[in-house]
PDB file of N, CA and C in Angstrom:
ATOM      1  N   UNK A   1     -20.170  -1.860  -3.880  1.00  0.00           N
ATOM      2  CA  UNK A   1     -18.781  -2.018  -3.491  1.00  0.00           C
ATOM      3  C   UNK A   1     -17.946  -0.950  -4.182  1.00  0.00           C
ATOM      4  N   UNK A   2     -17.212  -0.293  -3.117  1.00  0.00           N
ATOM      5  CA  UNK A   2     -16.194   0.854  -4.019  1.00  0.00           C
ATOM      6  C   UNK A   2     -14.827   0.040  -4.139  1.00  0.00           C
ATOM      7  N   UNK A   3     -14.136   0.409  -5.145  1.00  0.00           N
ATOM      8  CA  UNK A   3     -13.075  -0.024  -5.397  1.00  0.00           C
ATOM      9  C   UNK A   3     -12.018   1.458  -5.164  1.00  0.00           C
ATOM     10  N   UNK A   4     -10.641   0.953  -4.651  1.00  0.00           N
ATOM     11  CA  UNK A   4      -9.803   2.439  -4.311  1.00  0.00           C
ATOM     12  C   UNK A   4      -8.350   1.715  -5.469  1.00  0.00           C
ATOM     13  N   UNK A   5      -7.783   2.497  -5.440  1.00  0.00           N
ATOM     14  CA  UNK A   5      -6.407   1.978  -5.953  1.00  0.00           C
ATOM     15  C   UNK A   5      -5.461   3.161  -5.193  1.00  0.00           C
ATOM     16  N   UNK A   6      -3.836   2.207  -4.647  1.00  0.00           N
ATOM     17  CA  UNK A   6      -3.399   2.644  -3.801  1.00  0.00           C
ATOM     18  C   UNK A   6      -1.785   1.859  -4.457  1.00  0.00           C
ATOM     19  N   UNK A   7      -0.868   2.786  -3.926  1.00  0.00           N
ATOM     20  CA  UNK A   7       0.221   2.447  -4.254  1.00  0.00           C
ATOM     21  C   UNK A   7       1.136   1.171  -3.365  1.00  0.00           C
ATOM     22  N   UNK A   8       1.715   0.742  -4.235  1.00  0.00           N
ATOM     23  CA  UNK A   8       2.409  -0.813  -3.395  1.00  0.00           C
ATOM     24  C   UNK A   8       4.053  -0.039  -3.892  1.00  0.00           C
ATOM     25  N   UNK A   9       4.949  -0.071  -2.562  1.00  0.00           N
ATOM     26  CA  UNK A   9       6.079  -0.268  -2.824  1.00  0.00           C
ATOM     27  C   UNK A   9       6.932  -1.683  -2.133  1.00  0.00           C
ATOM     28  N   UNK A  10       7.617  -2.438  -2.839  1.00  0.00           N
ATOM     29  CA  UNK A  10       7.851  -3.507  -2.080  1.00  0.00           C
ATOM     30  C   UNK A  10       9.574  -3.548  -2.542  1.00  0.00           C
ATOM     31  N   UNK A  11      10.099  -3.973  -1.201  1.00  0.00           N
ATOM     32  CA  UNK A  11      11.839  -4.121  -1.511  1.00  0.00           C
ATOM     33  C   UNK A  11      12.173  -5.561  -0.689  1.00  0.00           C
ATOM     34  N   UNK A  12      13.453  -5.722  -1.210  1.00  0.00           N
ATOM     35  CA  UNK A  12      13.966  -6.882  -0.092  1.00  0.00           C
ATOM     36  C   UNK A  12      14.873  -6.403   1.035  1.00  0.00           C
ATOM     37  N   UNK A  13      14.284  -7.047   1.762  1.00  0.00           N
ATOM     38  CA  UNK A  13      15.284  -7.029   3.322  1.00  0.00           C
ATOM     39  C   UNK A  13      15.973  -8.527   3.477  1.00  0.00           C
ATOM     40  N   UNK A  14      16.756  -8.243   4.554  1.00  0.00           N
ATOM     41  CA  UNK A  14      17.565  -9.621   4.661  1.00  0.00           C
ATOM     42  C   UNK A  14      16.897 -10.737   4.142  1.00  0.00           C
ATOM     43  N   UNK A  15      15.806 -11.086   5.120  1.00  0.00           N
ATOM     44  CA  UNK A  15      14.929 -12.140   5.134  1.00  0.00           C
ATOM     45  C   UNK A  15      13.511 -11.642   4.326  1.00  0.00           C
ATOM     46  N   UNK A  16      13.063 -12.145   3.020  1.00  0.00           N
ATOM     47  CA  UNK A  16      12.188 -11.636   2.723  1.00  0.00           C
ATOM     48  C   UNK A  16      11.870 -10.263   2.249  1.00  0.00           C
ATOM     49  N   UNK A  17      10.129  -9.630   1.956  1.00  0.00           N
ATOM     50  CA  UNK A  17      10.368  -8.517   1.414  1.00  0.00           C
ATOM     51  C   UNK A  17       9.049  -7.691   2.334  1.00  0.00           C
ATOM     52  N   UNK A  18       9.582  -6.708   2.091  1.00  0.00           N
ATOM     53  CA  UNK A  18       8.243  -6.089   2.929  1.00  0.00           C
ATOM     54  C   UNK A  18       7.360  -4.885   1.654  1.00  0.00           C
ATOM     55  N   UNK A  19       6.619  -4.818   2.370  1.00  0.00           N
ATOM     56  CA  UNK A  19       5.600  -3.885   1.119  1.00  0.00           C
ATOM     57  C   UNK A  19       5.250  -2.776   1.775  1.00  0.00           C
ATOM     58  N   UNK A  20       4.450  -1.974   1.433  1.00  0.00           N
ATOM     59  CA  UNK A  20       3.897  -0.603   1.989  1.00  0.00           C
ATOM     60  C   UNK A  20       3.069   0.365   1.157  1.00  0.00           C
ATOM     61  N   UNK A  21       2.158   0.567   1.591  1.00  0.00           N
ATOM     62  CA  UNK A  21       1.453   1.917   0.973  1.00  0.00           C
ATOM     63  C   UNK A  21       1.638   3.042   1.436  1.00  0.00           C
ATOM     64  N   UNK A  22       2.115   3.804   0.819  1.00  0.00           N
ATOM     65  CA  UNK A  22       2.671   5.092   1.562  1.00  0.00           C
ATOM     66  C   UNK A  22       1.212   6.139   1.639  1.00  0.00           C
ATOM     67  N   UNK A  23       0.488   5.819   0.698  1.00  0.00           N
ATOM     68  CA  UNK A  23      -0.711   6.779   1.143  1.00  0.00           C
ATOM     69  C   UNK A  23      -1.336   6.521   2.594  1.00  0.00           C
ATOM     70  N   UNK A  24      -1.465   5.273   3.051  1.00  0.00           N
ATOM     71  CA  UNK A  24      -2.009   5.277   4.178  1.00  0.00           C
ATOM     72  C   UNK A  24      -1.189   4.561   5.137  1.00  0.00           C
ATOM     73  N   UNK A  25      -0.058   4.430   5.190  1.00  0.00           N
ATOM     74  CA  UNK A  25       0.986   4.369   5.999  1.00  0.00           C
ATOM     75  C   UNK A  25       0.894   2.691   6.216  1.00  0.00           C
ATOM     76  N   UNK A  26       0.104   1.632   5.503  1.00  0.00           N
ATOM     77  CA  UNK A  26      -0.033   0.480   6.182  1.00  0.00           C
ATOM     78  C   UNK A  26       1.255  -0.348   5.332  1.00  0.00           C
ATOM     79  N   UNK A  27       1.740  -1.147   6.206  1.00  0.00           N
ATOM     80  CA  UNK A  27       2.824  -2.151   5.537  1.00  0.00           C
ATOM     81  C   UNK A  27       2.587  -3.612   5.882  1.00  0.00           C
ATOM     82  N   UNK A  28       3.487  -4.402   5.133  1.00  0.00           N
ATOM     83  CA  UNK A  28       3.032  -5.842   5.179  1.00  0.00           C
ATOM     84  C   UNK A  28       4.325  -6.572   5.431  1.00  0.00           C
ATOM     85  N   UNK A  29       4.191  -7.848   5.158  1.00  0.00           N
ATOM     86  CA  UNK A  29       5.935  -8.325   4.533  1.00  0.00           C
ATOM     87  C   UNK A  29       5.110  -9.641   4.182  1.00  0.00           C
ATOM     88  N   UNK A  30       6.492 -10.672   3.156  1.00  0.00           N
ATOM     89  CA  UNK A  30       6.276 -11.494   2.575  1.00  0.00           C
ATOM     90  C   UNK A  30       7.515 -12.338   2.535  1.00  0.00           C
ATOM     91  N   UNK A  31       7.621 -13.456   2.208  1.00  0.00           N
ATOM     92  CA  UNK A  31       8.503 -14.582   1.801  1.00  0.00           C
ATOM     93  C   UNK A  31       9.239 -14.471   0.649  1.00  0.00           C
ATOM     94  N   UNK A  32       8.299 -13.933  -0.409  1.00  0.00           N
ATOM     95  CA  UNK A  32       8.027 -13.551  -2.062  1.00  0.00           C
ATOM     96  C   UNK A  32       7.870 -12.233  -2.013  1.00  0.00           C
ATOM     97  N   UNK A  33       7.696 -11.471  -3.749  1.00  0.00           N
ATOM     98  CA  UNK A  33       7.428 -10.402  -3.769  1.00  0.00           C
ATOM     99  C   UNK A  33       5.548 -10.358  -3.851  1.00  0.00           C
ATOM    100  N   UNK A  34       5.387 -11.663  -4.294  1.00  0.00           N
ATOM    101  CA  UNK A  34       3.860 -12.180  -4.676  1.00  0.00           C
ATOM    102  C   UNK A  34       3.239 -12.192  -3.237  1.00  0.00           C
ATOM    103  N   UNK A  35       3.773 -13.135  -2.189  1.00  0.00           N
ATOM    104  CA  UNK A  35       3.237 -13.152  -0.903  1.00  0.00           C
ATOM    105  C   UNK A  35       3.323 -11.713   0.321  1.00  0.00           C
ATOM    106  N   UNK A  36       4.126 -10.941  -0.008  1.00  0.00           N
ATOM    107  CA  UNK A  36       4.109  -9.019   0.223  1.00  0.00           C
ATOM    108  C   UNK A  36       3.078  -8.773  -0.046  1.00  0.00           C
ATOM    109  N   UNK A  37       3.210  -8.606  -1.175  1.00  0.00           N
ATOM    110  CA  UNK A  37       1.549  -7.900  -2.107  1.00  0.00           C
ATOM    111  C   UNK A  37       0.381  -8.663  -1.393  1.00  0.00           C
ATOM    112  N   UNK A  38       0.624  -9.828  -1.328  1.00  0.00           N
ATOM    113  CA  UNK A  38      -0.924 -10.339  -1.263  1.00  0.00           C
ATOM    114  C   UNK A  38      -1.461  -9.505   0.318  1.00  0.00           C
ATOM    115  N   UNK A  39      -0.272 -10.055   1.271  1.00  0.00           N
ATOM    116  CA  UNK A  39      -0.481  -9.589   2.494  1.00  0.00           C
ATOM    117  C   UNK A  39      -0.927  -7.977   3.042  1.00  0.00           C
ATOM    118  N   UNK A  40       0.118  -7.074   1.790  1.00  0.00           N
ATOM    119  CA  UNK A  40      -0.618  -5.675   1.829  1.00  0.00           C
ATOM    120  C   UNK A  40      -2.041  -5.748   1.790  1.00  0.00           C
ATOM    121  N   UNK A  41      -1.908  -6.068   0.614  1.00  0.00           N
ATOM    122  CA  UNK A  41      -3.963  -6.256   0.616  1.00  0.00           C
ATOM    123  C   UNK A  41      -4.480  -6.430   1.359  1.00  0.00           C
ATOM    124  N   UNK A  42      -4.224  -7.610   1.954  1.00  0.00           N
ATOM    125  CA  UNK A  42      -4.781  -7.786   3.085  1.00  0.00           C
ATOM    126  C   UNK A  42      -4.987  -6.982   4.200  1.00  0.00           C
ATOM    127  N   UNK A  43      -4.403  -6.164   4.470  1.00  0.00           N
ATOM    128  CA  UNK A  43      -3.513  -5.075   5.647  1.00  0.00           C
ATOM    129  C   UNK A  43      -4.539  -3.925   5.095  1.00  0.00           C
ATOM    130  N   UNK A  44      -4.276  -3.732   3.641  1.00  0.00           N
ATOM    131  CA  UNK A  44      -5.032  -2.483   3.956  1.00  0.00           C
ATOM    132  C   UNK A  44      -6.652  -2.589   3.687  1.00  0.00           C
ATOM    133  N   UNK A  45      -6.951  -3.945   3.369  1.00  0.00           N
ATOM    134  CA  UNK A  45      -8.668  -3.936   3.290  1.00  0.00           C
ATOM    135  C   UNK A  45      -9.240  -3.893   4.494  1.00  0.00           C
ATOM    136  N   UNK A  46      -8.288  -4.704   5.662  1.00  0.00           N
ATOM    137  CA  UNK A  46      -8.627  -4.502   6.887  1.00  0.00           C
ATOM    138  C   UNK A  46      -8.495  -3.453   7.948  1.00  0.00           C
ATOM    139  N   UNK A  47      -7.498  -2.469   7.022  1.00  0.00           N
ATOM    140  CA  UNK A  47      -7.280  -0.739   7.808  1.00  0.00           C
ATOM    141  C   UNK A  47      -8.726   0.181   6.492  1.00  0.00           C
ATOM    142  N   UNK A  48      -9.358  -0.287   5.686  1.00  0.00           N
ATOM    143  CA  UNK A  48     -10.405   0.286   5.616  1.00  0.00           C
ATOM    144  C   UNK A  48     -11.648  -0.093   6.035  1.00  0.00           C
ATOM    145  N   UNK A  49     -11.743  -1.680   6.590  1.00  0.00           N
ATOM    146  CA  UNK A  49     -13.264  -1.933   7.045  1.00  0.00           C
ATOM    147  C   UNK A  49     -13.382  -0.917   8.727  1.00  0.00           C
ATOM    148  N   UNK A  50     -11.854  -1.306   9.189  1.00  0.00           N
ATOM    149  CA  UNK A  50     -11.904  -0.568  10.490  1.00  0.00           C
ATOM    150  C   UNK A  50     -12.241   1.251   9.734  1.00  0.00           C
ATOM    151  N   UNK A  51     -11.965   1.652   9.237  1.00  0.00           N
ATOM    152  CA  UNK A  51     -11.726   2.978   8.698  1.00  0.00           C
ATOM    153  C   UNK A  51     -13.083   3.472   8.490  1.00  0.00           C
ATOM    154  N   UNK A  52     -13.841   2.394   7.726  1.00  0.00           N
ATOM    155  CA  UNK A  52     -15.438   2.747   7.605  1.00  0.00           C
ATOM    156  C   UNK A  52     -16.476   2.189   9.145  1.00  0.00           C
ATOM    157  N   UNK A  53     -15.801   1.390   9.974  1.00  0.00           N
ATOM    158  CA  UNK A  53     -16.653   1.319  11.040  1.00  0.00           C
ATOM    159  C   UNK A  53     -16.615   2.757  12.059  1.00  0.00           C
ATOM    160  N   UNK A  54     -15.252   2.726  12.119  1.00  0.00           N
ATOM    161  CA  UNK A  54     -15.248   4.611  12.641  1.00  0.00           C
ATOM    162  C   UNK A  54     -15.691   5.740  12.206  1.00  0.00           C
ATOM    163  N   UNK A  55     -16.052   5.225  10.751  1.00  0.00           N
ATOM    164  CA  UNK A  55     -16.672   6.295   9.915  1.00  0.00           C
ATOM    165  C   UNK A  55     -15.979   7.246   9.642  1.00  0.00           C
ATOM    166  N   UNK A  56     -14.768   6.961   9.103  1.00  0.00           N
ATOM    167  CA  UNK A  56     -13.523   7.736   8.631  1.00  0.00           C
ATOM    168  C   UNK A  56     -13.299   7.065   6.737  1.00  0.00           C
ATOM    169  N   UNK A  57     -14.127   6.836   6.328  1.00  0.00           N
ATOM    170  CA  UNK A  57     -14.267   6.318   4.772  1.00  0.00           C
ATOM    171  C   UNK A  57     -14.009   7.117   4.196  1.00  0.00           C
ATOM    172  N   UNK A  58     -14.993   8.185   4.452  1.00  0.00           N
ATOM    173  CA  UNK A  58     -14.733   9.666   3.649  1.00  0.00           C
ATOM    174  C   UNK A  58     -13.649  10.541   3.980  1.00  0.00           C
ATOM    175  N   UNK A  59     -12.590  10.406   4.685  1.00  0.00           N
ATOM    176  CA  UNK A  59     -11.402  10.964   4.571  1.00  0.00           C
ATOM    177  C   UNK A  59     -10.512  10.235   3.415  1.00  0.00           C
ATOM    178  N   UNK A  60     -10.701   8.565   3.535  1.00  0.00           N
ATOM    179  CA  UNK A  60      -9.741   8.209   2.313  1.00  0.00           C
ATOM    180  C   UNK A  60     -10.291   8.032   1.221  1.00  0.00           C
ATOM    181  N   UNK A  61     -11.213   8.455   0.388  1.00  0.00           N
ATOM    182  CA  UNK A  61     -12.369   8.709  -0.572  1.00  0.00           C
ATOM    183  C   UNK A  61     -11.313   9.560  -1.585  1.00  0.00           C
ATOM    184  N   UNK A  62     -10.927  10.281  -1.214  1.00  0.00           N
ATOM    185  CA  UNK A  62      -9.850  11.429  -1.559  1.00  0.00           C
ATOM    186  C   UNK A  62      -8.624  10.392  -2.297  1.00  0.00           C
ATOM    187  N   UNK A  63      -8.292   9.802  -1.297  1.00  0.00           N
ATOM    188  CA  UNK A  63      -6.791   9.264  -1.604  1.00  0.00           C
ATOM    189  C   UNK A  63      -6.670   8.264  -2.575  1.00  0.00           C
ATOM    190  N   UNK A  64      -7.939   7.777  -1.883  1.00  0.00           N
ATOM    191  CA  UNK A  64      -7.894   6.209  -2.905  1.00  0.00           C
ATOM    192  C   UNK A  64      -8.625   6.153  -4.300  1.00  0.00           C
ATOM    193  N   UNK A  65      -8.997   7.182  -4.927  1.00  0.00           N
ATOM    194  CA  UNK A  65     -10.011   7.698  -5.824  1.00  0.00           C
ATOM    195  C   UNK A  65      -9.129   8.731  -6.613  1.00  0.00           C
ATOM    196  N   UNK A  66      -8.073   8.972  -6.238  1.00  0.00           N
ATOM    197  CA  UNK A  66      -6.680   9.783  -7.234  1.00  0.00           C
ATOM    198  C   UNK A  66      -6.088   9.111  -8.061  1.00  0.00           C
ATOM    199  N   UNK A  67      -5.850   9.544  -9.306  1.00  0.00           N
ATOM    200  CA  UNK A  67      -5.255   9.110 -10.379  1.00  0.00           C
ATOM    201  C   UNK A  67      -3.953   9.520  -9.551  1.00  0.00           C
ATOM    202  N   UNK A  68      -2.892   8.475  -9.801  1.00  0.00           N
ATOM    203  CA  UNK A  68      -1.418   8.894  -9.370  1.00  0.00           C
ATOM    204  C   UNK A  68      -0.437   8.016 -10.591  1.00  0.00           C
ATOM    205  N   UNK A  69       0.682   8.574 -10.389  1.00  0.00           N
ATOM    206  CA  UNK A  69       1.678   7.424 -11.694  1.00  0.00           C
ATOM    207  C   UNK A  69       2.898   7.710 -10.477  1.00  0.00           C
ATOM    208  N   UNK A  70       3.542   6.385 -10.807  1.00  0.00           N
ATOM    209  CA  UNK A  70       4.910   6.473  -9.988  1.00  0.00           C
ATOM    210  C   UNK A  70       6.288   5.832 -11.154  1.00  0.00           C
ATOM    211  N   UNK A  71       6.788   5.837 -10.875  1.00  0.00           N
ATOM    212  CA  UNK A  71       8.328   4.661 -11.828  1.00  0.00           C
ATOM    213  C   UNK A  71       9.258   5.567 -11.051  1.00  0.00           C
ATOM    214  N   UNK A  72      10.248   4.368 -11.293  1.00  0.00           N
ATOM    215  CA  UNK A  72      11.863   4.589 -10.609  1.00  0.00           C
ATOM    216  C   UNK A  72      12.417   5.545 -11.402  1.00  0.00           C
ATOM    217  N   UNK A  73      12.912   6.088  -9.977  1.00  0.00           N
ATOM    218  CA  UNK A  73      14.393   7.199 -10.656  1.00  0.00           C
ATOM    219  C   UNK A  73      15.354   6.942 -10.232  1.00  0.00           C
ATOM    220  N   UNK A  74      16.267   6.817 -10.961  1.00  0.00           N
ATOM    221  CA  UNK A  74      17.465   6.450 -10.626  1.00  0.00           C
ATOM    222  C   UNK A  74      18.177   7.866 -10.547  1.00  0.00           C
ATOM    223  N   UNK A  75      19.210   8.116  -9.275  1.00  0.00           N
ATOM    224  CA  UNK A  75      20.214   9.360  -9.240  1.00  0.00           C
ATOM    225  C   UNK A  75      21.639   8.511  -9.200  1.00  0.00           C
ATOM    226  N   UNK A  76      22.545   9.136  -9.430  1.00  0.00           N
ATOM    227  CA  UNK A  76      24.302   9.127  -9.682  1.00  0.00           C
ATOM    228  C   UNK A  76      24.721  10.370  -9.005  1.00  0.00           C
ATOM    229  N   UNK A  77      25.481  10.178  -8.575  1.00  0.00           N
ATOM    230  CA  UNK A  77      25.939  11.308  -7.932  1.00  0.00           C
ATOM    231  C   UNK A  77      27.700  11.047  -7.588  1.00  0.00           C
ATOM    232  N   UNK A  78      28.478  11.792  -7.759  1.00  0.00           N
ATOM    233  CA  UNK A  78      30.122  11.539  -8.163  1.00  0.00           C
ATOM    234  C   UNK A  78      30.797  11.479  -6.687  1.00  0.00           C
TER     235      UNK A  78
END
């Protein structure tokens, strides 16, 4: 079993919150910020089983196998 690590951004919208991985474009939504996340996961384990039945694994081998760091920036602007 390979393990990938992939970025989660999650915000609130009116109703609820939605999530997203921007590396592979898949998004989710949730009730919670807990039930987002879970659902990403979900979203994107199932955009890689499809990913490895097409035999497109080894394109995201790359992505999901990168050390990355993210944190907020905040801008001000007058």
């Amino acid at each position: 079993m390979k393990t990938y690590k992939f970025t989660s951004v999650i915000w609130k919208e009116k109703e609820g919150y939605v999530s997203k991985c921007p590396e592979l474009g898949v998004a989710s939504a949730g009730d919670t910020v807990e039930e987002a996340l879970k659902n990403l996961k979900g979203a994107i384990e199932l955009y890689l089983e499809n990913a490895k039945e097409l035999g497109m694994l080894e394109e995201i081998d790359e992505i999901g196998t990168t050390e990355r760091f993210t944190s907020l920036l905040e801008v001000a602007i007058a």
